[in-house]
N, C-alpha and C. Protein backbone atom coordinates (compact mmCIF):
# COMPACT_ATOMS: atom_id res chain seq x y z
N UNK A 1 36.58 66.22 -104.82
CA UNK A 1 37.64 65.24 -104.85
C UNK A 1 37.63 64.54 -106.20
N UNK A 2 38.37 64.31 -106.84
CA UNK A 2 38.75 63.97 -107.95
C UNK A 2 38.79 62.21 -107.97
N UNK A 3 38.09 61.74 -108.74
CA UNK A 3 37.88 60.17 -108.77
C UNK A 3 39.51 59.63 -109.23
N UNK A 4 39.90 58.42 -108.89
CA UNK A 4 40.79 57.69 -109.15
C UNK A 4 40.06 57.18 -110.40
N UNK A 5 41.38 56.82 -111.49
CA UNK A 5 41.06 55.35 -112.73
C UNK A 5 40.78 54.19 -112.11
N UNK A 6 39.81 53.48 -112.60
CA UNK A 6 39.49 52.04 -111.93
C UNK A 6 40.61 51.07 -111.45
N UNK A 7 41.74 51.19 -112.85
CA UNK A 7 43.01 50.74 -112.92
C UNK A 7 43.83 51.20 -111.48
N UNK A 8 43.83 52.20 -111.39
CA UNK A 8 44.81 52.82 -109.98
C UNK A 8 43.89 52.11 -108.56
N UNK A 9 42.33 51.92 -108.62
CA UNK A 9 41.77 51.87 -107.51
C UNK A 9 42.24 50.14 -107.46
N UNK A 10 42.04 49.42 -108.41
CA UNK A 10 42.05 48.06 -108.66
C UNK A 10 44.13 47.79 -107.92
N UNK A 11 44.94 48.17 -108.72
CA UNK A 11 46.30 48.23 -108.02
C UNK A 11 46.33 48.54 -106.34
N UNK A 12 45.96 49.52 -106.14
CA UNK A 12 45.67 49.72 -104.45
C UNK A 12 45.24 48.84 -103.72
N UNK A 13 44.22 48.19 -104.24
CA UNK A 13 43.11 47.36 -103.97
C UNK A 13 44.01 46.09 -103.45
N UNK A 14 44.87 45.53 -104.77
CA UNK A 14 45.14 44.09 -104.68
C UNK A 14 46.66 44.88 -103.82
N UNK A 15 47.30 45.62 -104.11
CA UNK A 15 48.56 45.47 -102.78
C UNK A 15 47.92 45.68 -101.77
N UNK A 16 46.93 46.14 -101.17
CA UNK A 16 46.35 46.24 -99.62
C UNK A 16 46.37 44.91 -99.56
N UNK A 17 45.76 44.57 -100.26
CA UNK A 17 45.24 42.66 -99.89
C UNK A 17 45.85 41.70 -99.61
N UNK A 18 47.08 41.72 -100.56
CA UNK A 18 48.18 41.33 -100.13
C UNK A 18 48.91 41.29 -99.14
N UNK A 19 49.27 42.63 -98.99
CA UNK A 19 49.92 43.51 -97.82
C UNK A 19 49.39 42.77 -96.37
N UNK A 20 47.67 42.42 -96.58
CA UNK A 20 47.01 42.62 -95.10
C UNK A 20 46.56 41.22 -94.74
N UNK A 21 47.71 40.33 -95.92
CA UNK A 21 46.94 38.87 -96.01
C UNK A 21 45.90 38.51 -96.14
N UNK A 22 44.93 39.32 -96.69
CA UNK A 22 43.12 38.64 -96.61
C UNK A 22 43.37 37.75 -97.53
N UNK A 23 42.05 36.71 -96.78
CA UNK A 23 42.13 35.87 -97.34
C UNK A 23 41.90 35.40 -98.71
N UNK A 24 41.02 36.99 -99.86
CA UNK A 24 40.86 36.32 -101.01
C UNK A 24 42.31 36.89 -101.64
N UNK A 25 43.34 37.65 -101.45
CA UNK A 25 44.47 37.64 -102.23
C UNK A 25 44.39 38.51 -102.75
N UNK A 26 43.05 38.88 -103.02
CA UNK A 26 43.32 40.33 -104.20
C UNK A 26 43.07 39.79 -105.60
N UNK A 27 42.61 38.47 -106.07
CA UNK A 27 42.41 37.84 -106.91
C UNK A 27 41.59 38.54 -107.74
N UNK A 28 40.60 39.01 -107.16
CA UNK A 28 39.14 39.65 -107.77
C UNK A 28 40.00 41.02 -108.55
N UNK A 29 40.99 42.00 -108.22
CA UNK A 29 41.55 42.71 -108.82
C UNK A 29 42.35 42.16 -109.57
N UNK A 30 42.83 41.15 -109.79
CA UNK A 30 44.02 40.80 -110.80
C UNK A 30 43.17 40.53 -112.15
N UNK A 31 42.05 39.93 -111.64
CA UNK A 31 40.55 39.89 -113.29
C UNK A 31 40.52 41.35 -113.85
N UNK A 32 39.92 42.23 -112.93
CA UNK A 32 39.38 43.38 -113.27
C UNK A 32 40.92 43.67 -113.75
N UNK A 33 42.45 44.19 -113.55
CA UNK A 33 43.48 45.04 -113.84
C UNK A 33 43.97 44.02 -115.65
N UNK A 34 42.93 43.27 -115.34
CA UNK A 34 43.68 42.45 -117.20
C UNK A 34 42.38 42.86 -117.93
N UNK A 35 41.49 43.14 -117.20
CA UNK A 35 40.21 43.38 -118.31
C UNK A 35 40.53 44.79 -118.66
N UNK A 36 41.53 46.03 -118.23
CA UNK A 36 41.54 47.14 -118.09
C UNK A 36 42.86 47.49 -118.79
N UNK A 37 43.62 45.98 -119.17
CA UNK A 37 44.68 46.03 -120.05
C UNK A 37 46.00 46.65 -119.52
N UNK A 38 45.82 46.24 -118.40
CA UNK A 38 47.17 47.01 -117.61
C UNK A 38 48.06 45.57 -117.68
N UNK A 39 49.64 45.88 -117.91
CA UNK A 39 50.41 44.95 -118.07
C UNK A 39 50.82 44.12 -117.26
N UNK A 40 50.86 42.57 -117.44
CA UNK A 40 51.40 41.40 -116.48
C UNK A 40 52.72 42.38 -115.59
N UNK A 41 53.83 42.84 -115.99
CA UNK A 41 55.00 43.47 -115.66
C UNK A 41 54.51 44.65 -114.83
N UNK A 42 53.56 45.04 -114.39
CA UNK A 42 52.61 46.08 -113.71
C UNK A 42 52.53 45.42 -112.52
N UNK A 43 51.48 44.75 -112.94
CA UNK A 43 51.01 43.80 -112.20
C UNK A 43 52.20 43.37 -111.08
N UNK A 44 52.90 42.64 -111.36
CA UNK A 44 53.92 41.47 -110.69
C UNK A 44 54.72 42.70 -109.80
N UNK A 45 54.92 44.06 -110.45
CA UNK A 45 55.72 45.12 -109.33
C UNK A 45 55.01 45.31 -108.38
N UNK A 46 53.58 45.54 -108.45
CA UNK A 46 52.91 45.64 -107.23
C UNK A 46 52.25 44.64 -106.36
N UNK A 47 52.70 42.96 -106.70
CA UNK A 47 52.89 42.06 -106.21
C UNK A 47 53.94 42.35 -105.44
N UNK A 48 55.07 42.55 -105.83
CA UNK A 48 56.27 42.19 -105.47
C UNK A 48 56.32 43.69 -104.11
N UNK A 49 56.03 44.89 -104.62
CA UNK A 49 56.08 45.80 -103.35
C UNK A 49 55.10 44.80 -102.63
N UNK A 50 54.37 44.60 -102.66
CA UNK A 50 52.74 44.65 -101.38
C UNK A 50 53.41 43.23 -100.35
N UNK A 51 54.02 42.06 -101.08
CA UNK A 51 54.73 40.91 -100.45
C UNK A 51 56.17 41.59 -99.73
N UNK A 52 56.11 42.78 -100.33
CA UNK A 52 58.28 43.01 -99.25
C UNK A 52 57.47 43.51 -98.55
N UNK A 53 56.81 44.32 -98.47
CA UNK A 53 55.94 45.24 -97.09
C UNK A 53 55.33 44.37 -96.36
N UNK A 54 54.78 43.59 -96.62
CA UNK A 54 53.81 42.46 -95.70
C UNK A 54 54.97 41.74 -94.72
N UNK A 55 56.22 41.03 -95.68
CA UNK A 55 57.49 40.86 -95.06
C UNK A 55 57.99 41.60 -94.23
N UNK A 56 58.64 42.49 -94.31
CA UNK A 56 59.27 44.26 -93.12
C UNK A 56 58.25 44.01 -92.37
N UNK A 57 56.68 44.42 -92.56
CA UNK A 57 55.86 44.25 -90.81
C UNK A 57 56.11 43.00 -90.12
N UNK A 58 55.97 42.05 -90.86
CA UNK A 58 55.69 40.65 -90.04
C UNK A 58 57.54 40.96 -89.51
N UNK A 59 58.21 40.92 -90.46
CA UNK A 59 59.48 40.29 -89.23
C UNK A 59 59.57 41.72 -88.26
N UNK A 60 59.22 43.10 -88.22
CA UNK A 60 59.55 44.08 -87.71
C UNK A 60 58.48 43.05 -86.11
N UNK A 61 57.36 43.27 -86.46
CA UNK A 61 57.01 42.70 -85.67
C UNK A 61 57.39 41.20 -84.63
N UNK A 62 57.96 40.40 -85.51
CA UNK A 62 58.20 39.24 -84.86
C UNK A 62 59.45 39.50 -83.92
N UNK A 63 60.43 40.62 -84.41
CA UNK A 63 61.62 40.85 -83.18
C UNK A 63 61.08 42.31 -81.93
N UNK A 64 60.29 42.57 -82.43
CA UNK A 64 59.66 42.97 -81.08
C UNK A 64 59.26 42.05 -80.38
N UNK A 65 58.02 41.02 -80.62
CA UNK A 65 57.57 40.02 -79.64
C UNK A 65 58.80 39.21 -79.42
N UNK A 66 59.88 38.70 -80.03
CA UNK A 66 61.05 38.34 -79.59
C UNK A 66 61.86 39.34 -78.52
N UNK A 67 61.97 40.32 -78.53
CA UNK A 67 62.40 41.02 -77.47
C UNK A 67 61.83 41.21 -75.82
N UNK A 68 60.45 41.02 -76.24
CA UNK A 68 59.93 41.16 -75.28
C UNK A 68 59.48 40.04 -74.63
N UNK A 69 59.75 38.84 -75.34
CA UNK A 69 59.39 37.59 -74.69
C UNK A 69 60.82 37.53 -73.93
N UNK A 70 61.86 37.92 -74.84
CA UNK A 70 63.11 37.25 -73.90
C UNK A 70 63.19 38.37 -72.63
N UNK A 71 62.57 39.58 -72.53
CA UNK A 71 62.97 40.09 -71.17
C UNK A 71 62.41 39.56 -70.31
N UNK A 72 61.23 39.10 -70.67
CA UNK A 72 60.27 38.35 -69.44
C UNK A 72 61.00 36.68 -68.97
N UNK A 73 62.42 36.46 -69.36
CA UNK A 73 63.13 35.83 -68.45
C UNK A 73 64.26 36.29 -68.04
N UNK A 74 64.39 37.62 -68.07
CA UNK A 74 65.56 38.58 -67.63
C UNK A 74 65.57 38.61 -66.07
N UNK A 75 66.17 38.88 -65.30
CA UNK A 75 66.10 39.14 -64.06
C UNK A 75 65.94 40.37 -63.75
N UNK A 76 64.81 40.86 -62.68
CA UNK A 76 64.48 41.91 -62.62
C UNK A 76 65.59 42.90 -62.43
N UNK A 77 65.19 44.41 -63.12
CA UNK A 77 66.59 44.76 -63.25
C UNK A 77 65.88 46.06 -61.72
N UNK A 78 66.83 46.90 -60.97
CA UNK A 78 66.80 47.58 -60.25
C UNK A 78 66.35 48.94 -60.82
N UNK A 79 65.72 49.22 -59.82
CA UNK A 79 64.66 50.47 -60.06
C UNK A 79 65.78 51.91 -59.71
N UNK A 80 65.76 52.69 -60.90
CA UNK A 80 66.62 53.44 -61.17
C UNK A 80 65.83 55.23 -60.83
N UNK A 81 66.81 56.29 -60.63
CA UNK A 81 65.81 57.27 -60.42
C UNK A 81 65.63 57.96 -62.22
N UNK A 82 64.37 58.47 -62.37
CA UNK A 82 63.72 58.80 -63.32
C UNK A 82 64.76 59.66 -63.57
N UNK A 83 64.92 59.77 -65.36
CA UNK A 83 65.87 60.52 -65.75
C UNK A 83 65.06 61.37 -66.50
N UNK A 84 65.01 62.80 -66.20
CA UNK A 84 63.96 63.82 -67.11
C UNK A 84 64.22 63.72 -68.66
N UNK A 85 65.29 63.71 -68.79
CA UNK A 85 65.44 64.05 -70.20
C UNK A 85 65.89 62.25 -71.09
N UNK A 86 65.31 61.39 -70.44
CA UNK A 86 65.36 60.04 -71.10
C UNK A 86 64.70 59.60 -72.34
N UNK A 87 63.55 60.50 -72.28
CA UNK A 87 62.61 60.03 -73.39
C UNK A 87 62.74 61.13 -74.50
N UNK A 88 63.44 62.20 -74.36
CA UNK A 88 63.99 63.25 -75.81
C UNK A 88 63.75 62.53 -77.36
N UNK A 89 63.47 63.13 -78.05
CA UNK A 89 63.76 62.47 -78.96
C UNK A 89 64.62 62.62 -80.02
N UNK A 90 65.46 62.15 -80.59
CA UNK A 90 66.77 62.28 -81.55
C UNK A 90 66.76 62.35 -82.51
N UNK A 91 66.59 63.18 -83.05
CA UNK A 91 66.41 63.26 -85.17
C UNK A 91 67.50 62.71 -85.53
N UNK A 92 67.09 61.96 -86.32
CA UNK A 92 67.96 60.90 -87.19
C UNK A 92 68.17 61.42 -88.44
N UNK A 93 69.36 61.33 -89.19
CA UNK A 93 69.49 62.47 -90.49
C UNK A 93 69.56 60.96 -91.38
N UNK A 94 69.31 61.21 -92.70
CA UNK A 94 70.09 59.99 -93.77
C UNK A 94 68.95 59.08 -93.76
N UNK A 95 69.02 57.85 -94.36
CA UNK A 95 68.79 56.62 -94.44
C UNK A 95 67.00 56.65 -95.23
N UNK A 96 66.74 55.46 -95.21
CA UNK A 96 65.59 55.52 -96.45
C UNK A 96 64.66 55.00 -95.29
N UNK A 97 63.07 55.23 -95.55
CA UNK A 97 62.06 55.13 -95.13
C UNK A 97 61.30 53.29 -95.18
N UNK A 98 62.56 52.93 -96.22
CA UNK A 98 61.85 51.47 -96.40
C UNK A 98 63.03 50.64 -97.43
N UNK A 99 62.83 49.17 -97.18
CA UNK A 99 64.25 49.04 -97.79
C UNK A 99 63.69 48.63 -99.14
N UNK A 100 64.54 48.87 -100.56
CA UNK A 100 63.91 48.10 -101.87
C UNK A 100 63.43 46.45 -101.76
N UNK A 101 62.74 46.17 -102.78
CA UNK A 101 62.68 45.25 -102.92
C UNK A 101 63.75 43.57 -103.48
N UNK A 102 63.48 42.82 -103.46
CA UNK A 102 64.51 42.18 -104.12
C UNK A 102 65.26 42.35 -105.20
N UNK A 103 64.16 42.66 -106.34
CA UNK A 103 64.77 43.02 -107.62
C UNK A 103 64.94 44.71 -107.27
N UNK A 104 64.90 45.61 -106.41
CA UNK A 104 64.94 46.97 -106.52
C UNK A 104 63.90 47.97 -106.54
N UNK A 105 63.06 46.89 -106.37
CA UNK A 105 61.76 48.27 -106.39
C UNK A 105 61.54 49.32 -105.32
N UNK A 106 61.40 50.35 -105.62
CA UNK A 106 61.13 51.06 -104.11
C UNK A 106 59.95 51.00 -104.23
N UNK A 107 59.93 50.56 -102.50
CA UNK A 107 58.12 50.98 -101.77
C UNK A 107 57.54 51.80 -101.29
N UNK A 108 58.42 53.22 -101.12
CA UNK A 108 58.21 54.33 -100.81
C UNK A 108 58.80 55.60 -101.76
């Protein structure tokens, strides 16, 4: 297996961190990626992906638990007969894997 540049491991490093909210930030990579001379404008794109991705989970997540909090005051709905072919699944053609960022960055 072929080693990564410190530089590439250090970038990974601080968008995970970001991405996963720990609590040191990824700080400790932002030292090491300036001692390694990689550019502020580097830097700040993979700020900026690792904060829209952290964003997309949290709200993807927050309207699920919104969905599912509001059925649990739904009225029970009537028990229907099992439909075999309900759970199929539908290939979806088109559309992007992730949306850009503010200024345009793609995250995928």
């Amino acid at each position: 297996m072929a080693d990564l540049h410190p530089s590439i491991v250090a970038l990974v490093s601080l968008a995970a961190n970001i991405a996963s909210n720990h609590p040191r930030q990824g700080l400790c990579q932002v030292d090491k990626l300036k001692e390694y001379g990689v550019a502020k404008e580097q830097i700040d794109s993979v700020i900026e992906i690792a904060r829209h991705i952290r964003d997309e989970a949290s709200q993807a997540l927050d309207a699920k638990f919104d969905a599912a909090y509001g059925e649990g005051f739904q009225p029970a709905k009537p028990r229907l007969p099992v439909d075999p072919f309900a759970n199929l699944a539908v290939l979806e053609t088109g559309g992007a894997c992730c949306t850009p960022t503010k200024t345009g960055q793609a995250c995928c």
